[in-house]
C-alpha atoms as a PDB file:
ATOM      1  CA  UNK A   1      27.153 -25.388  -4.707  1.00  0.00           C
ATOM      2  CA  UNK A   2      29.637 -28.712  -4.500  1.00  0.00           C
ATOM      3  CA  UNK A   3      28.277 -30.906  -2.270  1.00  0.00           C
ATOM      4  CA  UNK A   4      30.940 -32.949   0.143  1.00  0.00           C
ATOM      5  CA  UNK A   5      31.660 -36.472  -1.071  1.00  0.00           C
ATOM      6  CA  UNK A   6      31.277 -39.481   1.329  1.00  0.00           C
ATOM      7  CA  UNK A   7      34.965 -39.749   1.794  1.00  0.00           C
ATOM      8  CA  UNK A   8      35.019 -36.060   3.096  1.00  0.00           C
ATOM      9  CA  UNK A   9      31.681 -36.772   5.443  1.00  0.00           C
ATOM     10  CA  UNK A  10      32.860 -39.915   6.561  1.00  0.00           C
ATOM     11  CA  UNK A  11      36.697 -37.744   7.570  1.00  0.00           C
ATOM     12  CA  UNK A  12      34.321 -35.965   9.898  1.00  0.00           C
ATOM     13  CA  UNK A  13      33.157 -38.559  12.005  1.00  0.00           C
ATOM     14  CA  UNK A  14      35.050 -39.150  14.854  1.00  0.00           C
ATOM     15  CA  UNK A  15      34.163 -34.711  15.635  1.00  0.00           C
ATOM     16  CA  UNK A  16      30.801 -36.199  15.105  1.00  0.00           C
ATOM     17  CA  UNK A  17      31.395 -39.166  17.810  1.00  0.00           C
ATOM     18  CA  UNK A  18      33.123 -36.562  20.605  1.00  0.00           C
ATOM     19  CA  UNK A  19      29.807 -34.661  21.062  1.00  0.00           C
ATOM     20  CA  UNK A  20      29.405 -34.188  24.435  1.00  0.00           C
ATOM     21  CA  UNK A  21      26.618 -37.111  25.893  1.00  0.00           C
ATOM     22  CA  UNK A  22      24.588 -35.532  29.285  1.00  0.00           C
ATOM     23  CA  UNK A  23      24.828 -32.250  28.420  1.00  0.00           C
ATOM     24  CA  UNK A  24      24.922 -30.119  25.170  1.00  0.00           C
ATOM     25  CA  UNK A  25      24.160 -26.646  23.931  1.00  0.00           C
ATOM     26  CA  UNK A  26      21.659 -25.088  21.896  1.00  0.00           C
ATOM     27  CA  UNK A  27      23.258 -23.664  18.830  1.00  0.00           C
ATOM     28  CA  UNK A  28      20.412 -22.567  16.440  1.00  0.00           C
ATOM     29  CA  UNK A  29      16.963 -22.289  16.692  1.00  0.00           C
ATOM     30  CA  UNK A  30      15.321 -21.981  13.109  1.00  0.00           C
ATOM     31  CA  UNK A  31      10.954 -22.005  12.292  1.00  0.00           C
ATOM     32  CA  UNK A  32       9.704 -22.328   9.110  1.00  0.00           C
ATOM     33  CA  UNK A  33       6.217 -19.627   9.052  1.00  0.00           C
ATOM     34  CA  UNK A  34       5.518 -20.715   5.320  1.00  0.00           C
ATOM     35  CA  UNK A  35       6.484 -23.555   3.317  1.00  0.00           C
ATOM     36  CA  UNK A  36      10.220 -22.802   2.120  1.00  0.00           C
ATOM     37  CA  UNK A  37      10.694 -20.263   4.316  1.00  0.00           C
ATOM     38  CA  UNK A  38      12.834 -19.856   7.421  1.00  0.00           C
ATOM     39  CA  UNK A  39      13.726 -17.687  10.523  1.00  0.00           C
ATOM     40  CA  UNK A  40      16.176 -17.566  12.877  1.00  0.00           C
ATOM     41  CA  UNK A  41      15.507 -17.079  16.213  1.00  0.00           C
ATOM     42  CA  UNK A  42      17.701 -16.230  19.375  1.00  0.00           C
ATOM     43  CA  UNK A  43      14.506 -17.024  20.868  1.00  0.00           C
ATOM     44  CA  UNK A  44      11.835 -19.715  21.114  1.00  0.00           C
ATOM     45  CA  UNK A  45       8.473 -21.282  23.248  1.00  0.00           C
ATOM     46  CA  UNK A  46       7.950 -24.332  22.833  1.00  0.00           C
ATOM     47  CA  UNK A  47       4.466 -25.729  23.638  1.00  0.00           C
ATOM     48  CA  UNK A  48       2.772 -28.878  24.069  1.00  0.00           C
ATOM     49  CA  UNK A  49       0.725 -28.396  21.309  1.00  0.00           C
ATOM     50  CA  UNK A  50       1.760 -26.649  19.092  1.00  0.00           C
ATOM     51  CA  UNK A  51       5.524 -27.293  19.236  1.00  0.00           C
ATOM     52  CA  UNK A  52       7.708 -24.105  18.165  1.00  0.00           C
ATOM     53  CA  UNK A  53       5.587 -21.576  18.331  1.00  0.00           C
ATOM     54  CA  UNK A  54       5.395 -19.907  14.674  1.00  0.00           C
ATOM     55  CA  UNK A  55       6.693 -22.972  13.193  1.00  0.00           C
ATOM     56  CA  UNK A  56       3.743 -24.977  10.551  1.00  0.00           C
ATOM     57  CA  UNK A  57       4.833 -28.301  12.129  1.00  0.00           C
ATOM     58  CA  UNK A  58       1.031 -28.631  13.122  1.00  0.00           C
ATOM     59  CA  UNK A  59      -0.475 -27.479   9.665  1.00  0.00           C
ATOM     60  CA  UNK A  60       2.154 -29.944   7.941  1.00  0.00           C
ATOM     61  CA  UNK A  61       0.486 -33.514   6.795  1.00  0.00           C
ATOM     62  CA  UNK A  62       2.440 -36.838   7.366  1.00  0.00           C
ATOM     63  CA  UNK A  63       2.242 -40.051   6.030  1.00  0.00           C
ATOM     64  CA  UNK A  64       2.991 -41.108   9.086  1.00  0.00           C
ATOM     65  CA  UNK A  65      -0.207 -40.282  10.966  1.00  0.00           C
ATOM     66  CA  UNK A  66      -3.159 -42.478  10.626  1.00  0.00           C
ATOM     67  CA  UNK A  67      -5.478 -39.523   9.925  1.00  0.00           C
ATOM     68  CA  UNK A  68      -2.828 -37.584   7.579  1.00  0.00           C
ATOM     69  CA  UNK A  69      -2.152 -34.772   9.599  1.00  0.00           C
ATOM     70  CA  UNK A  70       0.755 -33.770  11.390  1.00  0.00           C
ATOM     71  CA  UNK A  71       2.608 -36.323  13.351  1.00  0.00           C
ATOM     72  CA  UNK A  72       2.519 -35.703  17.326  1.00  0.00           C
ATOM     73  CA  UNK A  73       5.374 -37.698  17.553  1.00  0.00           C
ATOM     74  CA  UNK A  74       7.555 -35.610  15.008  1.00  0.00           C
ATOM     75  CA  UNK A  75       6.783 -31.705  16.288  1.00  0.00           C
ATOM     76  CA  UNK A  76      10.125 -31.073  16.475  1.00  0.00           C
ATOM     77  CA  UNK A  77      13.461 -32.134  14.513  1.00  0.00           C
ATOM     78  CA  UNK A  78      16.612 -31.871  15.857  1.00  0.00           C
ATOM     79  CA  UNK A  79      19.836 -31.999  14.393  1.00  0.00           C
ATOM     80  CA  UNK A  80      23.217 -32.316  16.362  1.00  0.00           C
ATOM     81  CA  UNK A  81      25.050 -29.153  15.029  1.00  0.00           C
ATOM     82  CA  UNK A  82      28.662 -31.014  13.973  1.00  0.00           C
ATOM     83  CA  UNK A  83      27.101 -32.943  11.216  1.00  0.00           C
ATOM     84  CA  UNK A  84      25.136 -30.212   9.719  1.00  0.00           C
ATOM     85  CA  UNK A  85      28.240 -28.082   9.864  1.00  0.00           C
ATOM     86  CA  UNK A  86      30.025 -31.027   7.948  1.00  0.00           C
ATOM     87  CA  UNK A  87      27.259 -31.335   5.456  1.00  0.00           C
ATOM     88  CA  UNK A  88      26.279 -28.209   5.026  1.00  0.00           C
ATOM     89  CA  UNK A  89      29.596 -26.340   5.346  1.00  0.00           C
ATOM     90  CA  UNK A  90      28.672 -22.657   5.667  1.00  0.00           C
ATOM     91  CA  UNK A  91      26.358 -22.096   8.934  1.00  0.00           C
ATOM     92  CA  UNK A  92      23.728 -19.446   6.392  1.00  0.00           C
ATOM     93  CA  UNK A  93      23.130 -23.218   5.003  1.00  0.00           C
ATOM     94  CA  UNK A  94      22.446 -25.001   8.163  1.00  0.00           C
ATOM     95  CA  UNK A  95      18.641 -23.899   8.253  1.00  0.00           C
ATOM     96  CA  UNK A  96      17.965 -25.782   4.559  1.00  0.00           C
ATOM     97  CA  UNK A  97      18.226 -28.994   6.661  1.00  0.00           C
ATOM     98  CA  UNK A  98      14.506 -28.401   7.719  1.00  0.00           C
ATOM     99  CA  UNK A  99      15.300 -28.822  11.552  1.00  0.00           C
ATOM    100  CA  UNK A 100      14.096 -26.693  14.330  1.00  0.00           C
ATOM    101  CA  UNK A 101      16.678 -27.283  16.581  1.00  0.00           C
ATOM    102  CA  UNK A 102      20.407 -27.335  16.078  1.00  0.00           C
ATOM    103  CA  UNK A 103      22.115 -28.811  19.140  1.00  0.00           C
ATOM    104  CA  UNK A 104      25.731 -29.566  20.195  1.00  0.00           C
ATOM    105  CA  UNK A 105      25.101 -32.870  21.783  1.00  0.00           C
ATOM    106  CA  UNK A 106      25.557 -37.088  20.890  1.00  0.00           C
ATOM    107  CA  UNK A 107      22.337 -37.875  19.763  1.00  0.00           C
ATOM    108  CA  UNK A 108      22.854 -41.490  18.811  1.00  0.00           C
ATOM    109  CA  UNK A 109      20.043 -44.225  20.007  1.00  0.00           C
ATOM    110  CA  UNK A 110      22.793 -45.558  22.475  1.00  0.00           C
ATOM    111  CA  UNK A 111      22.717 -42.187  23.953  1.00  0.00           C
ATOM    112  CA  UNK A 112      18.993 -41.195  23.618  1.00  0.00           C
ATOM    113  CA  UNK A 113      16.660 -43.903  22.906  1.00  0.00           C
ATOM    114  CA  UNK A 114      13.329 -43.305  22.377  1.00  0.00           C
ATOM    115  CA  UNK A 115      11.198 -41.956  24.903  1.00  0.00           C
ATOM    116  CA  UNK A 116      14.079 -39.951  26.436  1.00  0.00           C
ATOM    117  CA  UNK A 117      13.436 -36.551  28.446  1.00  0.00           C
ATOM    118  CA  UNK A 118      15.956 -33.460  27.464  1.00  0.00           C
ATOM    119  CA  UNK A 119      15.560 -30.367  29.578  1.00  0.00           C
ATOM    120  CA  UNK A 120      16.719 -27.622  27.145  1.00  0.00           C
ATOM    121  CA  UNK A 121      16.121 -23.561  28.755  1.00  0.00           C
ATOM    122  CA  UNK A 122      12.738 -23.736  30.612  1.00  0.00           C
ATOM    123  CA  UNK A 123      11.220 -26.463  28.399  1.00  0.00           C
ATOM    124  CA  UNK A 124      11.678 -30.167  28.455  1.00  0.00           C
ATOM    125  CA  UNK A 125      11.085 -32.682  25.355  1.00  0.00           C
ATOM    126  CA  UNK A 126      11.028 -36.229  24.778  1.00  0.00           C
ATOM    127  CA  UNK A 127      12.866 -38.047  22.115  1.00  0.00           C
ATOM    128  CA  UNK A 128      10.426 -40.680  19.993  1.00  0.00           C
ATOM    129  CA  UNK A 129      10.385 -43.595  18.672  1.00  0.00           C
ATOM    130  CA  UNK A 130       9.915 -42.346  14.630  1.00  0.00           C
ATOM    131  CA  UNK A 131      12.664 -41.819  12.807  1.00  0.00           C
ATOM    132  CA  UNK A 132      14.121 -38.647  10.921  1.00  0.00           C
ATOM    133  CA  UNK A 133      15.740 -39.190   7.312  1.00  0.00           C
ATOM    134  CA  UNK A 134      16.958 -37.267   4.290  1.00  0.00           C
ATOM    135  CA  UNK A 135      14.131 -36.879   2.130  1.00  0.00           C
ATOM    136  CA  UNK A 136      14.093 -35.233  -1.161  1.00  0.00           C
ATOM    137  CA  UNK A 137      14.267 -31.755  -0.022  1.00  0.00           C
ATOM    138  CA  UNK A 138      17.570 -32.805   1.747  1.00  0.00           C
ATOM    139  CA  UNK A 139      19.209 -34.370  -0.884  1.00  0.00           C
ATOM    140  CA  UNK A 140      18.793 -31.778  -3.569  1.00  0.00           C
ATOM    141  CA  UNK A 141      20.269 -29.522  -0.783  1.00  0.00           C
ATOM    142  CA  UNK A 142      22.767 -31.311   0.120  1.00  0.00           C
ATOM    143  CA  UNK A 143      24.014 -34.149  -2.427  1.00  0.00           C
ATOM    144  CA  UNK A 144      23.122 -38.034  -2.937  1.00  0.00           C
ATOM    145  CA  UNK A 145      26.424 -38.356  -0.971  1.00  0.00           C
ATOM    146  CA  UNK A 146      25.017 -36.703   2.276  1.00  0.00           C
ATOM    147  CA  UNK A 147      21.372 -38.303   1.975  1.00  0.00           C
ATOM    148  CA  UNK A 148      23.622 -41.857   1.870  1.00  0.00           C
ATOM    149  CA  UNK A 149      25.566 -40.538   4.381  1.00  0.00           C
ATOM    150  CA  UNK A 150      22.857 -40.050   6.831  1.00  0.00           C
ATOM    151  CA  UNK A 151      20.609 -42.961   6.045  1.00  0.00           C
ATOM    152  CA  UNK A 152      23.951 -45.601   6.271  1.00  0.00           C
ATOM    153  CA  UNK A 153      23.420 -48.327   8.961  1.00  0.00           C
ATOM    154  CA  UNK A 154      25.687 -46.108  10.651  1.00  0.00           C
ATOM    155  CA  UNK A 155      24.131 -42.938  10.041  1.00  0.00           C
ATOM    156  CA  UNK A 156      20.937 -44.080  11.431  1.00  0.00           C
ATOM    157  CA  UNK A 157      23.021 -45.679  14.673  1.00  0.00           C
ATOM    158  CA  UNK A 158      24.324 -42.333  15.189  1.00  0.00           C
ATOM    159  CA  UNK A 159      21.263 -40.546  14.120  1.00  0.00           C
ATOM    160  CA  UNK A 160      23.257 -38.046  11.673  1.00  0.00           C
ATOM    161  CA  UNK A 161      19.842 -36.900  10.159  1.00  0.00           C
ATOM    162  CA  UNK A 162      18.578 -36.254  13.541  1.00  0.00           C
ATOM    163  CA  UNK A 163      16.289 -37.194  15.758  1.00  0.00           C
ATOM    164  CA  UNK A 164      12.202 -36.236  16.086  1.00  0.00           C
ATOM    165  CA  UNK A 165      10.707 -35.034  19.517  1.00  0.00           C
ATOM    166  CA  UNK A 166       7.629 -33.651  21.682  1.00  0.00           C
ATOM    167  CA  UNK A 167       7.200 -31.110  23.979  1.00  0.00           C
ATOM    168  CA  UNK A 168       6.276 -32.391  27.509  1.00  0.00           C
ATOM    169  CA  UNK A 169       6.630 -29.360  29.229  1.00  0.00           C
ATOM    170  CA  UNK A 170       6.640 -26.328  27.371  1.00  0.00           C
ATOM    171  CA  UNK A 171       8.685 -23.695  27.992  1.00  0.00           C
ATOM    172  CA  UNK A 172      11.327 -20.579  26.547  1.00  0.00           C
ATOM    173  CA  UNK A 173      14.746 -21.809  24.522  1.00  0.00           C
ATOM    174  CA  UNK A 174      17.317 -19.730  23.601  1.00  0.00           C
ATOM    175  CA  UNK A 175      20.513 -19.873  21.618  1.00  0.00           C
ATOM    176  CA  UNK A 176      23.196 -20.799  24.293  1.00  0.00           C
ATOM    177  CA  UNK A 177      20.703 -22.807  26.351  1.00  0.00           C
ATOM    178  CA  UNK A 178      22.593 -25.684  27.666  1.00  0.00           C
ATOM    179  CA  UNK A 179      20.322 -29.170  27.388  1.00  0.00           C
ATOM    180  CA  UNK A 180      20.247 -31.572  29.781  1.00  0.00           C
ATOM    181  CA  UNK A 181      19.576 -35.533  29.537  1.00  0.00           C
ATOM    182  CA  UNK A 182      16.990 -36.011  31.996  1.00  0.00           C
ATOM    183  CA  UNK A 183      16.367 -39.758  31.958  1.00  0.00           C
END
């Protein structure tokens, strides 16, 4: 697989900068059952506790948490859906980014700061304060160029490597699901 160059990912973003800012779409909806594996859904719950439902979010550990265990503040990743198209090129490579959610929809810090409610189908999460980056898993994937890329200054403006969320009120998702900036 050739992985893009920074001059081609940095071509791509002014697409990046016209997603739309209130409202957006859901594109993809992918849970990982077992470590390095992944499913497609057209279909999801998300709950309060327990995030996507089928997903291992909760039986992942984080260095983040002060007991080690799964991060309530990082249940769910989302990804806005231009940059993974840009980095990843072909959408069967989209779900290798490790997100749950793929999303048509601006989500820089300008646009959704922490602590920022998005209704998406019947469910509504909130946007944290913790940040998502390219780890290792992303850059073998995807090339040093798109792990720089995504971690830039810039990058982490515009949140290219996405963003991390809760569930506040749980609820069904589905592919075409518009989302909606609630506050």
């Amino acid at each position: 697989m050739t992985h893009r160059t920074i001059a081609e990912l940095e071509a791509g973003l002014e697409r990046i900068r016209q997603s739309p800012k209130d409202e957006g779409i859901l594109e993809l909806i992918v849970r990982r059952p077992l470590v390095g594996e992944r499913e497609s859904l057209d279909q999801g719950f998300l709950d309060v506790a327990d995030g996507l439902i089928g997903d291992t979010w909760r039986a992942r550990a984080s260095s983040r948490s002060r007991d080690g265990k799964a991060h309530p503040d990082m249940q769910l990743n989302i990804i806005n859906s231009r940059v993974i198209a840009l980095i990843a090129g072909d959408r069967a490579r989209w779900q290798l980014a490790g997100d749950q959610l793929f999303v048509d929809m601006d989500l820089s810090t300008a646009n959704l700061p922490a602590w920022t409610e998005i209704a998406i189908g019947s469910a509504v999460v909130q946007v944290t304060d913790q940040p998502h980056t390219g780890c290792g898993k992303f850059t073998t994937r995807f090339g040093v160029d798109a792990a720089a890329f995504v971690n830039s200054t810039l990058g982490r403006e515009l949140c290219l490597r996405g963003i991390n969320a809760k569930v506040i009120q749980p609820g069904s998702v589905r592919v075409g699901d518009r989302l909606r900036k609630l506050s």
